[in-house]
N, C-alpha and C. Protein backbone atom coordinates (compact mmCIF):
# COMPACT_ATOMS: atom_id res chain seq x y z
N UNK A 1 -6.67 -13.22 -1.47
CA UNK A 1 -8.00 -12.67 -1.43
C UNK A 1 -7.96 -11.20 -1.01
N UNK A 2 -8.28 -11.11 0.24
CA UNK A 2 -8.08 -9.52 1.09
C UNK A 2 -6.26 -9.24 1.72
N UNK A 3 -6.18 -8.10 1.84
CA UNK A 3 -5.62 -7.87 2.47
C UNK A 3 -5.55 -6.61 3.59
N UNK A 4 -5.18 -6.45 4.38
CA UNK A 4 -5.95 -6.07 6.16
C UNK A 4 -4.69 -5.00 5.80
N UNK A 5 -5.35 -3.86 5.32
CA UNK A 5 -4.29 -2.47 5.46
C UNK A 5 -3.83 -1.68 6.97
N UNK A 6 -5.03 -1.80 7.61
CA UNK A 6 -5.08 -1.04 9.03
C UNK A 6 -5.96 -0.47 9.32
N UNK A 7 -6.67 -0.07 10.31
CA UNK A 7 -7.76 0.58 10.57
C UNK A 7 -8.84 -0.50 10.19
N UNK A 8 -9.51 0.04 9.13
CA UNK A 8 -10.90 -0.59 8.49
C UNK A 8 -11.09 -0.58 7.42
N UNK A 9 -9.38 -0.52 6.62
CA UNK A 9 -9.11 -0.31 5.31
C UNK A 9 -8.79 -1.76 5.15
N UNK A 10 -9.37 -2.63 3.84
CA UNK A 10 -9.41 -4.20 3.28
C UNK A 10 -9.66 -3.17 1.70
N UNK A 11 -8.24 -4.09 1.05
CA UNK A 11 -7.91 -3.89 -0.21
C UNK A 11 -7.72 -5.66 -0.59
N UNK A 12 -8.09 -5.73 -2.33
CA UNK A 12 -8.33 -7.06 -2.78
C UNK A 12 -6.89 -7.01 -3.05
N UNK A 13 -6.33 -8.25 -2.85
CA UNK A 13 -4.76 -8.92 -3.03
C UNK A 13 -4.44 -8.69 -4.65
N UNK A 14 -5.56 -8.99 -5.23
CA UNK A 14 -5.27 -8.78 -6.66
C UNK A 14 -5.07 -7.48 -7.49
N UNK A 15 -5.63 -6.78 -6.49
CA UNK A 15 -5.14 -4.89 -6.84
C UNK A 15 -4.15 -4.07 -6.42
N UNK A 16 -3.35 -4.67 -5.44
CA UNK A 16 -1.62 -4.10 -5.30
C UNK A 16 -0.88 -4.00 -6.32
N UNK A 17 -0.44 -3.26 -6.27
CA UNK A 17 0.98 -3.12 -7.48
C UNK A 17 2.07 -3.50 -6.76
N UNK A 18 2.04 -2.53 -5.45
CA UNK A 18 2.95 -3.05 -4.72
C UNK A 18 2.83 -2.52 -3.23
N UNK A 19 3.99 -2.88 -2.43
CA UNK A 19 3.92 -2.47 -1.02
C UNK A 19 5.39 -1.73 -0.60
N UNK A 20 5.46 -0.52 -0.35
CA UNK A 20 6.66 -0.34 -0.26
C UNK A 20 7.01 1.07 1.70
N UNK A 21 7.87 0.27 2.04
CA UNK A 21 8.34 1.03 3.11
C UNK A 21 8.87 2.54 2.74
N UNK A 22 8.34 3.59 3.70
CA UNK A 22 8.49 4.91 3.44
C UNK A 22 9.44 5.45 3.65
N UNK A 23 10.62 4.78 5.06
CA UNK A 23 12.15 5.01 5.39
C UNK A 23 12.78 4.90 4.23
N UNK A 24 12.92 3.31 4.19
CA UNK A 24 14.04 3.45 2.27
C UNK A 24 13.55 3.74 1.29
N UNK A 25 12.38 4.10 0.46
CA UNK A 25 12.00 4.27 -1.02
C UNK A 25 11.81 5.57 -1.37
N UNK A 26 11.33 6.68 0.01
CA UNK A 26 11.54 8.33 0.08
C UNK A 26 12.69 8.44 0.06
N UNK A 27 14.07 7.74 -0.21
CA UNK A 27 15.45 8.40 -0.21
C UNK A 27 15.50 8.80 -1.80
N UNK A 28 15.03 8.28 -2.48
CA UNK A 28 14.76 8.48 -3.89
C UNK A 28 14.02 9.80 -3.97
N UNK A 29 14.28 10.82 -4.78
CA UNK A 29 13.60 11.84 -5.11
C UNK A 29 12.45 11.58 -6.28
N UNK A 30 12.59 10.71 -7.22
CA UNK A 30 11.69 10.11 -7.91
C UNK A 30 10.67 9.30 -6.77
N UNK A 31 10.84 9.20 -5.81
CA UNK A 31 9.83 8.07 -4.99
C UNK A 31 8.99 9.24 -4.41
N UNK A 32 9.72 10.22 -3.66
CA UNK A 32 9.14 11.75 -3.49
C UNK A 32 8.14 12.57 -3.97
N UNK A 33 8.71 12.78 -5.60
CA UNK A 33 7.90 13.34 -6.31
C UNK A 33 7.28 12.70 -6.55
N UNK A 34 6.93 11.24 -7.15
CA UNK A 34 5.28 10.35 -7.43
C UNK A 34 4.44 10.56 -6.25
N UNK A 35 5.11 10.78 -5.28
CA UNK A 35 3.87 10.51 -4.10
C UNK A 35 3.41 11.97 -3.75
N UNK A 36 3.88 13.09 -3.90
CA UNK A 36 3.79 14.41 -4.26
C UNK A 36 2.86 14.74 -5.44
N UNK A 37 3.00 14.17 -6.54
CA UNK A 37 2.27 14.42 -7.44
C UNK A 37 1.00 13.71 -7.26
N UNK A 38 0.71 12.30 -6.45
CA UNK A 38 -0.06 11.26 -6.30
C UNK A 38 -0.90 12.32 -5.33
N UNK A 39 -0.19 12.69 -4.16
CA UNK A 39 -1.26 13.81 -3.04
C UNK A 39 -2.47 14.69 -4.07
N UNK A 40 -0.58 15.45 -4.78
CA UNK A 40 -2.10 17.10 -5.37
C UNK A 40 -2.91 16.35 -6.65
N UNK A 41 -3.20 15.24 -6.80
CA UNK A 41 -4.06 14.54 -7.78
C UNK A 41 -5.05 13.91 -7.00
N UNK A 42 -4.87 14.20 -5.80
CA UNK A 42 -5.61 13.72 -4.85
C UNK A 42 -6.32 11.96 -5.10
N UNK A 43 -5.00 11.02 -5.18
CA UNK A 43 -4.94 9.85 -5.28
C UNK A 43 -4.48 8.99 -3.64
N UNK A 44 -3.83 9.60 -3.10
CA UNK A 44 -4.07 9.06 -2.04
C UNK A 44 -4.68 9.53 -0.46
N UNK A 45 -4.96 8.20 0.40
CA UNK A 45 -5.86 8.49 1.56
C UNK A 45 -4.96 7.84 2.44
N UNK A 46 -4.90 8.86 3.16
CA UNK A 46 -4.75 8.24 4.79
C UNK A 46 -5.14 7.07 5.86
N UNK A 47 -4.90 6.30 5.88
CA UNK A 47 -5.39 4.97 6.41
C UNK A 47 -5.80 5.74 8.00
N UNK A 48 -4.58 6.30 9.09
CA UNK A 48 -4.89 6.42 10.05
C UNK A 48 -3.85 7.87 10.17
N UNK A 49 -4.18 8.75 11.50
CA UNK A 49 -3.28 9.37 11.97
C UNK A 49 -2.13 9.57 12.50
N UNK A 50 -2.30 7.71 12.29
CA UNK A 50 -0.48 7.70 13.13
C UNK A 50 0.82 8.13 11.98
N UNK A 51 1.47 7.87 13.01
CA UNK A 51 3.01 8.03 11.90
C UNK A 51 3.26 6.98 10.72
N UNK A 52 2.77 7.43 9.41
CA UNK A 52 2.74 5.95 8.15
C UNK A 52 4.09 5.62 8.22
N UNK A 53 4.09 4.43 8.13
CA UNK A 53 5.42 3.28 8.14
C UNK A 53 5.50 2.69 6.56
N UNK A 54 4.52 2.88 5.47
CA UNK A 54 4.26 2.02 4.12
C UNK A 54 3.66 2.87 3.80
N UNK A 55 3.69 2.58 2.04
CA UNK A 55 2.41 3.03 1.37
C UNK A 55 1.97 1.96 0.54
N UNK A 56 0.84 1.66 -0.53
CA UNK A 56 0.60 0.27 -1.03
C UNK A 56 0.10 1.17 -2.09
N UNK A 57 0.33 0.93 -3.01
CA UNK A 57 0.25 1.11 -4.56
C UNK A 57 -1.36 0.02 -5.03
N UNK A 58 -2.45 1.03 -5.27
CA UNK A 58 -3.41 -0.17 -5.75
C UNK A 58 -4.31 0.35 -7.04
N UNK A 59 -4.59 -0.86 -8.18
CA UNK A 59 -5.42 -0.03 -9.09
C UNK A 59 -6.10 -1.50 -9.51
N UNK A 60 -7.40 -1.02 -9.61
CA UNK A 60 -8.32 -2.22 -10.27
C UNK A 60 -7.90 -2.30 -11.98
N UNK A 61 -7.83 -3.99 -11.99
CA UNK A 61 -7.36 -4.36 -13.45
C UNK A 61 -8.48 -3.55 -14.48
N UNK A 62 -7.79 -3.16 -15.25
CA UNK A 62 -7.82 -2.32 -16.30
C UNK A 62 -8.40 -0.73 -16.10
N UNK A 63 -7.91 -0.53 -14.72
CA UNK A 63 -8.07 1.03 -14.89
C UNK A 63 -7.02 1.69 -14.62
N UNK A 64 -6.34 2.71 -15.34
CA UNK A 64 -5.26 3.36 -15.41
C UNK A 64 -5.21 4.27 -13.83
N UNK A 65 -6.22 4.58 -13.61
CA UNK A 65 -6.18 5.50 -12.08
C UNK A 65 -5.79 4.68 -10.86
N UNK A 66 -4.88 5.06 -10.23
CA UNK A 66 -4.14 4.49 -9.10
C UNK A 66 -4.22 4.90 -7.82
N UNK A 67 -4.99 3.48 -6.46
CA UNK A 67 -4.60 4.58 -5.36
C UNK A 67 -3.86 4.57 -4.42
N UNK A 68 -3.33 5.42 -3.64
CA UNK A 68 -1.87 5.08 -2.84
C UNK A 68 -2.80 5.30 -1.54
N UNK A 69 -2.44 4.15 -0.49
CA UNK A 69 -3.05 4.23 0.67
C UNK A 69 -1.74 4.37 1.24
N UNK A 70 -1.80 5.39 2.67
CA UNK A 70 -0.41 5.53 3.32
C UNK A 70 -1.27 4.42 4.87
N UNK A 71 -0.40 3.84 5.25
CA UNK A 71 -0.67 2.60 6.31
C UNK A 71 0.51 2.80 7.45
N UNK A 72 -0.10 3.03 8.91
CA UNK A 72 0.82 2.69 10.01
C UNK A 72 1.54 1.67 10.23
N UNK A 73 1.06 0.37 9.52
CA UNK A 73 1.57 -0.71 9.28
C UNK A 73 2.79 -0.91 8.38
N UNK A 74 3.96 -1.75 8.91
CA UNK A 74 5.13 -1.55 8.06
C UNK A 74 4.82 -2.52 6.76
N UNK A 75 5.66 -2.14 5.77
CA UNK A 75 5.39 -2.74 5.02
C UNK A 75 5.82 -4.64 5.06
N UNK A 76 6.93 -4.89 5.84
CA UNK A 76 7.33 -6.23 6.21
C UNK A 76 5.96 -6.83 7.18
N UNK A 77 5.17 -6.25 7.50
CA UNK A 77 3.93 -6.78 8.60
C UNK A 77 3.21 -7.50 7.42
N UNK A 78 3.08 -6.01 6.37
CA UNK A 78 1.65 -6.72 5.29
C UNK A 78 2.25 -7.50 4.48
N UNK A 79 3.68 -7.40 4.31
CA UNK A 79 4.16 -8.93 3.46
C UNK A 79 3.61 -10.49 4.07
N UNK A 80 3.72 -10.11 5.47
CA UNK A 80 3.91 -11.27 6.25
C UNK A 80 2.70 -11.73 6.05
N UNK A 81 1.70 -10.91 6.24
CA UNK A 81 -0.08 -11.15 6.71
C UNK A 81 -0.50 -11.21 4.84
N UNK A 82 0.11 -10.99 3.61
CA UNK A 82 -0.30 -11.76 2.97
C UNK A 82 0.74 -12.60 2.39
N UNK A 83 1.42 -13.42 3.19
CA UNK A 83 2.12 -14.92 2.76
C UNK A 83 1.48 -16.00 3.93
N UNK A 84 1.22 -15.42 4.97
CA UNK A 84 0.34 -16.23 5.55
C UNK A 84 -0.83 -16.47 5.13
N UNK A 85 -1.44 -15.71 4.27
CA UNK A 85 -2.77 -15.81 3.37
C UNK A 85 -2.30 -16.75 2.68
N UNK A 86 -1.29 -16.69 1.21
CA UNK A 86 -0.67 -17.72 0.65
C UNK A 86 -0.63 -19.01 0.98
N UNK A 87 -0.05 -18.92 2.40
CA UNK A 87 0.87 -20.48 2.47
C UNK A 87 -0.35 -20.99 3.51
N UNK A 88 -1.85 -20.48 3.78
CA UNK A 88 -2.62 -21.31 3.93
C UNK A 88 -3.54 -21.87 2.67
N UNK A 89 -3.51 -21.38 2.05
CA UNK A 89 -4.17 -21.60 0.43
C UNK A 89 -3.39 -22.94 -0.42
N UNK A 90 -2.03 -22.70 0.24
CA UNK A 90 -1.31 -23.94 -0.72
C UNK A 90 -1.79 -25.26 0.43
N UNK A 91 -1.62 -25.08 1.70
CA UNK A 91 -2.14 -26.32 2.34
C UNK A 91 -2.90 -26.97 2.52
């Protein structure tokens, strides 16, 4: 259903692309430049002021425009908090 970005940011589960940690996926210069080019297109927002730990890749089905939320939250937290969403849905 939802998923709890941080702050008072709630994104629908069904509009992630993906969730990815900012330590390993910025070692990539291709991971760099998308999120560089994603800023001066002014596609993504700042969840909070802290130090971002993730970013989450989101776009409503069938629209090509994409938005990157940067989250203090690691990305292994919001895996967790939506498989616990999951694995109460299957029970």
């Amino acid at each position: 259903m939802y998923l709890h970005l941080g702050q008072e940011k709630i994104v629908k589960e069904q509009d992630i692309l993906g969730i990815f940690d900012l330590d390993t996926s910025t070692v990539s210069r291709h991971t760099r430049k998308y999120l560089n080019l994603a800023e001066k297109n002014k596609q993504t927002q700042t969840i909070s002021y802290e130090l971002p730990k993730s970013f989450i890749v989101c776009a409503k089905p069938k629209q090509k425009e994409k938005t990157i939320y940067l989250s203090q939250i690691s990305s292994l937290t919001l895996l967790k908090r939506s498989n616990n969403f999951l694995n109460e849905i299957k029970e």
